[in-house]
N, C-alpha and C. Protein backbone atom coordinates (compact mmCIF):
# COMPACT_ATOMS: atom_id res chain seq x y z
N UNK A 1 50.13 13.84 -3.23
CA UNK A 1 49.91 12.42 -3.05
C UNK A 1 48.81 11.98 -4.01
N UNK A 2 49.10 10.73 -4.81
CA UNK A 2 48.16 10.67 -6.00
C UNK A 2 47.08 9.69 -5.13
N UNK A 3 46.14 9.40 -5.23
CA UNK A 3 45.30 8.32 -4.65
C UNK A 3 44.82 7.43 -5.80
N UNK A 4 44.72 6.39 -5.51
CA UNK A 4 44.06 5.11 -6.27
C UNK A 4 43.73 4.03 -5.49
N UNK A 5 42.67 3.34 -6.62
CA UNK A 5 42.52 2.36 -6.21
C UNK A 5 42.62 0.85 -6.93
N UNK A 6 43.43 0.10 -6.44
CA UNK A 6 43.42 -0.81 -7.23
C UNK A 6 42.17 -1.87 -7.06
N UNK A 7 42.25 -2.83 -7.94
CA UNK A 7 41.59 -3.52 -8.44
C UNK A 7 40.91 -4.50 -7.50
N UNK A 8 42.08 -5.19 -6.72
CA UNK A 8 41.68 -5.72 -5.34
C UNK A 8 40.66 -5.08 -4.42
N UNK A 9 40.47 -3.91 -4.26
CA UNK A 9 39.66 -2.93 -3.66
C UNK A 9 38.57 -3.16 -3.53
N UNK A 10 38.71 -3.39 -5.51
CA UNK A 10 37.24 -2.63 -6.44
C UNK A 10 36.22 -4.22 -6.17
N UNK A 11 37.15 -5.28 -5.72
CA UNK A 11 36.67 -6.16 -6.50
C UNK A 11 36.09 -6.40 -4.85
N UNK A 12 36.79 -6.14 -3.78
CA UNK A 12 36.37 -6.46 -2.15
C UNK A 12 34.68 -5.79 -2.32
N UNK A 13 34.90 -4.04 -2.65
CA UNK A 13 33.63 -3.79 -2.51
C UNK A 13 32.53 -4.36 -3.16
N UNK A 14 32.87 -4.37 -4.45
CA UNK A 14 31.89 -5.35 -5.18
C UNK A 14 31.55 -6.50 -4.57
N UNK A 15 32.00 -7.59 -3.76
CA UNK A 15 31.52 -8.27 -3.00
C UNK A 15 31.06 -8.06 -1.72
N UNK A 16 31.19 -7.00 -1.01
CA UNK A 16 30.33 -6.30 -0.10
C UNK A 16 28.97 -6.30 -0.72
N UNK A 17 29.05 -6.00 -1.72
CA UNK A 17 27.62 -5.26 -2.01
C UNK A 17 26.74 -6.15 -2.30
N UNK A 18 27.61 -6.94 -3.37
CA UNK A 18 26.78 -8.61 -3.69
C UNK A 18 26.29 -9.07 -2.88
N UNK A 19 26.78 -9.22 -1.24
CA UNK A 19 26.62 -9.93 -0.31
C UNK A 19 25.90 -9.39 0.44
N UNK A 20 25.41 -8.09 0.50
CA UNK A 20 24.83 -7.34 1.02
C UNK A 20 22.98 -7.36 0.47
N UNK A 21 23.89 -7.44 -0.63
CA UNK A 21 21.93 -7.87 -2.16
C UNK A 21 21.68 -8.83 -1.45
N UNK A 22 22.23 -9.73 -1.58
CA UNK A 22 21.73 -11.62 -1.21
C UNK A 22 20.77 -11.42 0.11
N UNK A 23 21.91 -10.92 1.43
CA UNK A 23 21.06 -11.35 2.26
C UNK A 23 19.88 -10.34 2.92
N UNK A 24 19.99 -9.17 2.15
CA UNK A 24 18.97 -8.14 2.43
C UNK A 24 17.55 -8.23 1.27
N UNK A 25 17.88 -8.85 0.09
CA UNK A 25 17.42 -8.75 -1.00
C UNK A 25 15.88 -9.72 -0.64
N UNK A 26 16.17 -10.55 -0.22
CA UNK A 26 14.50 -11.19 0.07
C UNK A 26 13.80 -10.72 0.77
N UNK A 27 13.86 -9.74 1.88
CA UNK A 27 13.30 -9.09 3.15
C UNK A 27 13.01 -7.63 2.65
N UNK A 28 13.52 -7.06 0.92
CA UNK A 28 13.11 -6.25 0.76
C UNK A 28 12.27 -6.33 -0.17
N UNK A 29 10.92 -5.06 -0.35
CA UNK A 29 9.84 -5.39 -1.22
C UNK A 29 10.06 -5.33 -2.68
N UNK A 30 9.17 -5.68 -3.26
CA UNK A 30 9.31 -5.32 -4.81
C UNK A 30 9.07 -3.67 -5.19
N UNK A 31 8.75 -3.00 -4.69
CA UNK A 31 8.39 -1.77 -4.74
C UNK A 31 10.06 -0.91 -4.89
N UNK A 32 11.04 -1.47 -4.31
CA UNK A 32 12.55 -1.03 -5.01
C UNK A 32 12.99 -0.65 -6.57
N UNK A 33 12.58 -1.82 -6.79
CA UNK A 33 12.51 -2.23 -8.28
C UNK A 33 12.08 -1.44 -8.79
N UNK A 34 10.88 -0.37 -8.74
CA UNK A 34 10.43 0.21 -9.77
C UNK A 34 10.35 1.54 -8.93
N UNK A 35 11.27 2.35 -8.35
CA UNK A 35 11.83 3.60 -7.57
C UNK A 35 10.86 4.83 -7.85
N UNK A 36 10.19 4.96 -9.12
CA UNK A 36 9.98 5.95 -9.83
C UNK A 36 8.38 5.97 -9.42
N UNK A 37 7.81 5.10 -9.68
CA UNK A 37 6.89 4.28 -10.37
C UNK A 37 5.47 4.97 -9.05
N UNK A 38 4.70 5.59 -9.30
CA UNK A 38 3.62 5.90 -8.25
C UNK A 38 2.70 4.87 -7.92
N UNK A 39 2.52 5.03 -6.73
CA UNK A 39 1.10 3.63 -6.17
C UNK A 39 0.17 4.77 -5.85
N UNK A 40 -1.22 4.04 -6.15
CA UNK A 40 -2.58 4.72 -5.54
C UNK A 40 -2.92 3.74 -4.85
N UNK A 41 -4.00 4.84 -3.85
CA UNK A 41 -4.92 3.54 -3.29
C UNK A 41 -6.52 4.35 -3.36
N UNK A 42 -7.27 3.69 -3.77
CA UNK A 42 -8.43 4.24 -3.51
C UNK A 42 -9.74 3.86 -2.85
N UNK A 43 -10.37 4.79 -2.45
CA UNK A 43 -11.47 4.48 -0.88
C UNK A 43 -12.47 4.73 -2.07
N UNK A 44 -13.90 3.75 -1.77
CA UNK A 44 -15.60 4.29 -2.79
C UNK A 44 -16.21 3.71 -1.45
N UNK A 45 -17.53 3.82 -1.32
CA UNK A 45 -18.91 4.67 -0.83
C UNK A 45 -19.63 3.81 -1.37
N UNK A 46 -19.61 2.27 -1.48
CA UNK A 46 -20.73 1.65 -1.67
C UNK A 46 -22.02 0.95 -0.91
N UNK A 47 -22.02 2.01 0.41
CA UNK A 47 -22.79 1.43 1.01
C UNK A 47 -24.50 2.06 0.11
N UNK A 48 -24.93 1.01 0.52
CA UNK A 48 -26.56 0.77 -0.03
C UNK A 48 -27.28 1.27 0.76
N UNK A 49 -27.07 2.02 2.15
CA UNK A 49 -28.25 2.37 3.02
C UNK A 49 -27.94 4.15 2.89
N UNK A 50 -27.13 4.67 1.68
CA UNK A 50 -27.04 5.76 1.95
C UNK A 50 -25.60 6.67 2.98
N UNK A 51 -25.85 6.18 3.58
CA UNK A 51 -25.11 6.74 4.79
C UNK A 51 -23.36 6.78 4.14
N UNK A 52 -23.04 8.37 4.90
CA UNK A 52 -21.86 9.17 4.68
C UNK A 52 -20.39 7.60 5.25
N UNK A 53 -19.38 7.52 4.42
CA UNK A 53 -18.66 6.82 4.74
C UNK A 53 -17.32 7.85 5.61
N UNK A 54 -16.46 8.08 6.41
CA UNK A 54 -15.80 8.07 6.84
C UNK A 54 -14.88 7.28 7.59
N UNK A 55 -13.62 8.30 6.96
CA UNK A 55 -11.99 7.40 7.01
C UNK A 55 -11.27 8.10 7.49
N UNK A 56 -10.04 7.75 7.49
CA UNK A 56 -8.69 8.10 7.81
C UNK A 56 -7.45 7.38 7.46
N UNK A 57 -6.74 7.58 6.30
CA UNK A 57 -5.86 7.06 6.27
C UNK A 57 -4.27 7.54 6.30
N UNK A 58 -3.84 6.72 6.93
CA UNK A 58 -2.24 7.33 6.95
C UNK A 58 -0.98 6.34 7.44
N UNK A 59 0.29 7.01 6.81
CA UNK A 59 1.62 6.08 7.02
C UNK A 59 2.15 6.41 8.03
N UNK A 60 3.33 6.18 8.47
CA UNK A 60 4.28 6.30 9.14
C UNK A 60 4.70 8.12 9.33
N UNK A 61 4.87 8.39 8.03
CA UNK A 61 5.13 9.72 7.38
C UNK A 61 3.93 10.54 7.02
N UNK A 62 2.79 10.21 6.64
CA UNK A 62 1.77 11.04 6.10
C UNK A 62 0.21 10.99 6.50
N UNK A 63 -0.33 11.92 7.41
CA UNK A 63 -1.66 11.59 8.22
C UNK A 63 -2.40 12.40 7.05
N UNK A 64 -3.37 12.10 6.18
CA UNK A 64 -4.30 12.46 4.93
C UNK A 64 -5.63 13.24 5.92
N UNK A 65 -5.93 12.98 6.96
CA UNK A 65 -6.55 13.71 8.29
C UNK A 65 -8.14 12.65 7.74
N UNK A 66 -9.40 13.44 8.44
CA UNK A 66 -10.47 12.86 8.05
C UNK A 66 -11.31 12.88 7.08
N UNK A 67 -11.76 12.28 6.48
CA UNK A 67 -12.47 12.50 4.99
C UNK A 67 -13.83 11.88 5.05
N UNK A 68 -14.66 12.39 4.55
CA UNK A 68 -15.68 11.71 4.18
C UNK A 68 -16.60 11.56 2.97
N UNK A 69 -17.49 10.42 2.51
CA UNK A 69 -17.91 10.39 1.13
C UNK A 69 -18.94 9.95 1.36
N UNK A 70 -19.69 10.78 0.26
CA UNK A 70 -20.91 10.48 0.18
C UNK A 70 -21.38 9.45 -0.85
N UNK A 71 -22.48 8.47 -0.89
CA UNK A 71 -22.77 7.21 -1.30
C UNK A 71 -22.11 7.67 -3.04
N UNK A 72 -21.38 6.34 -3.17
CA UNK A 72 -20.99 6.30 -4.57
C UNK A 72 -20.10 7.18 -5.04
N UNK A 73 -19.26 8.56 -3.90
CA UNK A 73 -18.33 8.74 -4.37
C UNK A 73 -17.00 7.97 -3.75
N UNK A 74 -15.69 8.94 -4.25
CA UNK A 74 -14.51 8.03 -4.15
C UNK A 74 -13.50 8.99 -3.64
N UNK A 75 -12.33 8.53 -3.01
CA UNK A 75 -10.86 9.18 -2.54
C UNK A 75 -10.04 8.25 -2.95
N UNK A 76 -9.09 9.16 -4.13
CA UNK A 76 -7.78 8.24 -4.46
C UNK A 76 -6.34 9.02 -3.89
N UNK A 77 -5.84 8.48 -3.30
CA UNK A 77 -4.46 9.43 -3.19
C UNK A 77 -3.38 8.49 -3.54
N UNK A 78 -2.07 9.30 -3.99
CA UNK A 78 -0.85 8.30 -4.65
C UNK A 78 0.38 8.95 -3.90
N UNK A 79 1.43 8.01 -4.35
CA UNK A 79 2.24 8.24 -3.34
C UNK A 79 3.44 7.39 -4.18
N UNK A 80 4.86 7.55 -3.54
CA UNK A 80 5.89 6.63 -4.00
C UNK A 80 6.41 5.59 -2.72
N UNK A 81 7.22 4.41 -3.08
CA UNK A 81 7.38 4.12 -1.91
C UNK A 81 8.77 4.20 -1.34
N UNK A 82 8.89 4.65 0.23
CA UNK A 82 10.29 5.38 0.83
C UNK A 82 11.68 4.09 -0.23
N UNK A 83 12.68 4.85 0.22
CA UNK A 83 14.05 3.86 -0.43
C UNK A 83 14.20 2.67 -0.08
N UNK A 84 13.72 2.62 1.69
CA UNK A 84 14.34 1.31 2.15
C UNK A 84 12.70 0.35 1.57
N UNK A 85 11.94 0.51 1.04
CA UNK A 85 10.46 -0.25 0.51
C UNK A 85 9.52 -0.57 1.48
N UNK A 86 9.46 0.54 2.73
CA UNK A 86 8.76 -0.25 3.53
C UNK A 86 7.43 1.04 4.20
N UNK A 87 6.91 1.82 2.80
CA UNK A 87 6.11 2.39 3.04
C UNK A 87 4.72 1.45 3.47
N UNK A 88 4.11 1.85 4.25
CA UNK A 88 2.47 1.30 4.73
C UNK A 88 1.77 2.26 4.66
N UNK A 89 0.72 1.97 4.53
CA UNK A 89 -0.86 3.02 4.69
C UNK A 89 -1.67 2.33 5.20
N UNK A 90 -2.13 2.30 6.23
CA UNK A 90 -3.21 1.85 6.67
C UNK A 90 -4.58 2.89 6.96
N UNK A 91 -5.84 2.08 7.08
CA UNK A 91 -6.60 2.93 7.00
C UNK A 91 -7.81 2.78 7.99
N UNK A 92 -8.69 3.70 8.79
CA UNK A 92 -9.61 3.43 9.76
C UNK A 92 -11.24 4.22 8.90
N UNK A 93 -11.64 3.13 8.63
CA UNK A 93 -13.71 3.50 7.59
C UNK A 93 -14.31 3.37 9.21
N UNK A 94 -15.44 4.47 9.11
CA UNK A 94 -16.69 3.66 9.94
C UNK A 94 -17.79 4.84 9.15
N UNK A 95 -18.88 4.13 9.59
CA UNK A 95 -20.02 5.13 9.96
C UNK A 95 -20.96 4.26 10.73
N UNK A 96 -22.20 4.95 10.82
CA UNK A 96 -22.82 4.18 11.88
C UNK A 96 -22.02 4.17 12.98
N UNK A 97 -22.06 2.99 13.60
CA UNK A 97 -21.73 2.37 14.78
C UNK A 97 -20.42 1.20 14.49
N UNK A 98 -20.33 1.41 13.04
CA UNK A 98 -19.31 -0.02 12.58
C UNK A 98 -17.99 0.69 12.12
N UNK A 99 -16.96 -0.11 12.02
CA UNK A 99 -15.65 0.48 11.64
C UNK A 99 -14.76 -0.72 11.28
N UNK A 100 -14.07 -0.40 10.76
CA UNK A 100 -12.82 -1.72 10.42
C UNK A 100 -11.64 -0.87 9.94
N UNK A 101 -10.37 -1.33 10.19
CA UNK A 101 -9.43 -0.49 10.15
C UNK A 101 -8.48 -1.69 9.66
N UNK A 102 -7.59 -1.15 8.81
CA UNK A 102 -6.74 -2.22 8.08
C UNK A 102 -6.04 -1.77 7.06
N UNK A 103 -5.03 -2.54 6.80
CA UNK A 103 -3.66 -2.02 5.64
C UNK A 103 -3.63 -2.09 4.32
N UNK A 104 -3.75 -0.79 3.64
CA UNK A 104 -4.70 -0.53 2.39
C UNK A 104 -3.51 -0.58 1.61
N UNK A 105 -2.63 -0.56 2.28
CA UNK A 105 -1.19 -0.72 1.12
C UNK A 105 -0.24 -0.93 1.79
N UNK A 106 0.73 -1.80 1.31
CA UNK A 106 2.33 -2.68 2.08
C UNK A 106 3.06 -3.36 0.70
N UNK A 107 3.81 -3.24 0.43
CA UNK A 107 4.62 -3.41 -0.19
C UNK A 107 5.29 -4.46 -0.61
N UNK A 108 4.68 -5.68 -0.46
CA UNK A 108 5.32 -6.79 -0.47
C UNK A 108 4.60 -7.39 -1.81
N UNK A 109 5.07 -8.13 -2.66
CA UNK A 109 4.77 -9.11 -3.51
C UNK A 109 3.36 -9.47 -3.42
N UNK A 110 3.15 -9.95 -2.05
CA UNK A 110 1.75 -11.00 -2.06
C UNK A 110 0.66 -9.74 -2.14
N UNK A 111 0.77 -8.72 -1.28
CA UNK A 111 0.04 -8.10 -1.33
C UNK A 111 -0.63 -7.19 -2.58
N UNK A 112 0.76 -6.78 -3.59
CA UNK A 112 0.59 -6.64 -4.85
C UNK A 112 -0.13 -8.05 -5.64
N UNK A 113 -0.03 -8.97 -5.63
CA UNK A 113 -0.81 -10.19 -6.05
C UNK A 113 -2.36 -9.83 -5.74
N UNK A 114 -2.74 -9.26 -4.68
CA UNK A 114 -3.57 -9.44 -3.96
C UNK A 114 -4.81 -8.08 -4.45
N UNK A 115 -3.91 -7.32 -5.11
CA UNK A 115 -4.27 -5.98 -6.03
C UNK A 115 -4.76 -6.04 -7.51
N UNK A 116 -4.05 -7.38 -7.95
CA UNK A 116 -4.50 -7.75 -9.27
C UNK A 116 -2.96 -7.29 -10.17
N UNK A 117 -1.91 -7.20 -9.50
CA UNK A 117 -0.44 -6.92 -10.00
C UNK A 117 -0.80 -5.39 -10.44
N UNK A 118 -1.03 -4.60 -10.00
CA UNK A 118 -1.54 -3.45 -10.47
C UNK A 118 -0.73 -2.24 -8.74
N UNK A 119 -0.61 -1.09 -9.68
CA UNK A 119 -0.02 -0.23 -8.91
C UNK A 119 -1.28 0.41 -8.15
N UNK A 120 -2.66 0.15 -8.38
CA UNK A 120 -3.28 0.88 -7.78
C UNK A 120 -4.65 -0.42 -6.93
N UNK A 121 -4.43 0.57 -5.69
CA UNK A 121 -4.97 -0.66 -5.02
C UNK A 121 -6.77 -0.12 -4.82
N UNK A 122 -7.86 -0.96 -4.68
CA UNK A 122 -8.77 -0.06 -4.98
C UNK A 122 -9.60 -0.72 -3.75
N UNK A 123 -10.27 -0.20 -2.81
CA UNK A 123 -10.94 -0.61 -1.73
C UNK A 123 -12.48 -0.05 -1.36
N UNK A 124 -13.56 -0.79 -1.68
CA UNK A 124 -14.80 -0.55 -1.74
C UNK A 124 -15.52 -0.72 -0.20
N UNK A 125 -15.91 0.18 0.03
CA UNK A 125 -16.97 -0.33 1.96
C UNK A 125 -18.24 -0.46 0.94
N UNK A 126 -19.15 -1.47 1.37
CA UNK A 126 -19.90 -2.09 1.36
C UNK A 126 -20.81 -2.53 3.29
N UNK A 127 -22.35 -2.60 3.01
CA UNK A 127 -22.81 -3.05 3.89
C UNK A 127 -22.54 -4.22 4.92
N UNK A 128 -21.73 -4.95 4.24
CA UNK A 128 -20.99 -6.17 4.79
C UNK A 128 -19.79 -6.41 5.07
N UNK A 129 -19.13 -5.53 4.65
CA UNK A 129 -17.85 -5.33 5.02
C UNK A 129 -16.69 -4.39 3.50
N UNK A 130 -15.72 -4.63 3.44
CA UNK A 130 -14.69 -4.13 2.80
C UNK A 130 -14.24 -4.68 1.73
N UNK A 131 -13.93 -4.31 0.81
CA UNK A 131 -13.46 -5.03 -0.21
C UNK A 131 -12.46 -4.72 -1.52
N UNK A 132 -11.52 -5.65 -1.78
CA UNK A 132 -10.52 -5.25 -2.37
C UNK A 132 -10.74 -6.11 -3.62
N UNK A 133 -10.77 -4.69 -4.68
CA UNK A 133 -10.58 -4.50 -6.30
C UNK A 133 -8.95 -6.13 -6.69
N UNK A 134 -9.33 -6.69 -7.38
CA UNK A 134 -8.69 -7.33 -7.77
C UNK A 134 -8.71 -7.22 -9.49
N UNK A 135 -7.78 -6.05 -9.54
CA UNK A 135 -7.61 -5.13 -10.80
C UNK A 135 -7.56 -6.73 -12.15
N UNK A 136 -6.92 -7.08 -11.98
CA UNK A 136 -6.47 -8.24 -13.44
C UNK A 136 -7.84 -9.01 -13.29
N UNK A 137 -8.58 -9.45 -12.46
CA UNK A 137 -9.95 -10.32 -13.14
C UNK A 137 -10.94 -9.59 -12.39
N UNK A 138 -10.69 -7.89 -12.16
CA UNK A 138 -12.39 -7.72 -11.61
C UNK A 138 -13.08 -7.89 -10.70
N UNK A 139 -12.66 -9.05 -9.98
CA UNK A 139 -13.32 -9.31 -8.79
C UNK A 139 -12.59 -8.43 -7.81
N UNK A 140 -14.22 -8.04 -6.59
CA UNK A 140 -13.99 -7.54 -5.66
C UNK A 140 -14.17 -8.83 -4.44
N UNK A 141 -13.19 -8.57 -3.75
CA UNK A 141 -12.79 -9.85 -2.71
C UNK A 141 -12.90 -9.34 -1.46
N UNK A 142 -14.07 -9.82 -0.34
CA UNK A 142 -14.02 -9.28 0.91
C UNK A 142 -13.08 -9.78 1.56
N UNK A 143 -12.32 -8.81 1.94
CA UNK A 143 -10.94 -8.79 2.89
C UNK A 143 -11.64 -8.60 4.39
N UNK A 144 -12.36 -7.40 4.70
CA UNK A 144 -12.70 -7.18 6.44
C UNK A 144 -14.54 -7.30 6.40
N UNK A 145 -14.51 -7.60 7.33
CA UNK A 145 -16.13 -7.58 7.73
C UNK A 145 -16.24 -6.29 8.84
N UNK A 146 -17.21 -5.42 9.15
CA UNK A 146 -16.96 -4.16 10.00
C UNK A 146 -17.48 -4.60 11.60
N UNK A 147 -16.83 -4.03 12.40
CA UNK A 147 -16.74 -4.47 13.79
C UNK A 147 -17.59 -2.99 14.34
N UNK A 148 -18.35 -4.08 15.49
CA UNK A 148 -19.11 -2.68 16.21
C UNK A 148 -18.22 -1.88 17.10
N UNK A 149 -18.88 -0.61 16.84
CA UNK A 149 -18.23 0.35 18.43
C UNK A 149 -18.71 -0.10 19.18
């Protein structure tokens, strides 16, 4: 028995799929687009009073366990993002008595905007709170302020 397919077929699935892009295609991230392509994110130690910073960050898929840094150093780790684009990392800083916990990477457009269009996202603790590297003009932008235990 020979099998084929004709053209009518070819042309149904092809509009499956089209139709499938359209209405899945806005709800998925930009991070599709570039399949290959590695993201970092990186943690620095700018607190001014000295004191050891500790974190924890992790996805869905990957617990990085506890880390800690001493004033002025740094933790970068990289990663790709899953097929369907909907890798997250979120992350929990404290020392002292203060902590703030929040999503150091997500996959969406704005949030890449929010990076400086840059694959690597860069996140500074500071005495006042947290702050995100805005790679294309330099500025660091406080995103969290740290909450007491």
């Amino acid at each position: 028995m020979k099998l084929t397919c004709s053209s009518k077929a070819i042309w149904q699935l092809y509009c499956v799929v089209l139709l499938l892009a359209l209405t899945f295609g806005s709800s998925i991230a930009w991070w599709p687009n570039q399949p290959l392509k590695k993201n970092f994110v990186r943690i620095i130690n700018n607190l001014n009073n000295g004191e050891t910073l500790n974190f924890r960050c992790q996805s869905k898929d990957d617990d990085l366990g506890v880390r800690s840094l001493a004033i002025n150093e740094q933790f970068e780790f990289g990663f790709r993002v899953n097929l369907f684009g909907r890798t997250l990392y979120f992350c929990n800083l404290w020392y002292l008595n203060k902590h703030a916990v929040f999503d150091a990477f997500k996959p969406t457009m704005d949030f890449k905007a929010e990076c400086g269009g840059s694959h690597h996202c860069i996140w500074t603790a500071k005495e006042d709170g947290i702050y995100l590297l805005n790679v294309s003009t330099n500025e660091n932008i406080m995103k969290y302020v740290w909450e007491n235990n």
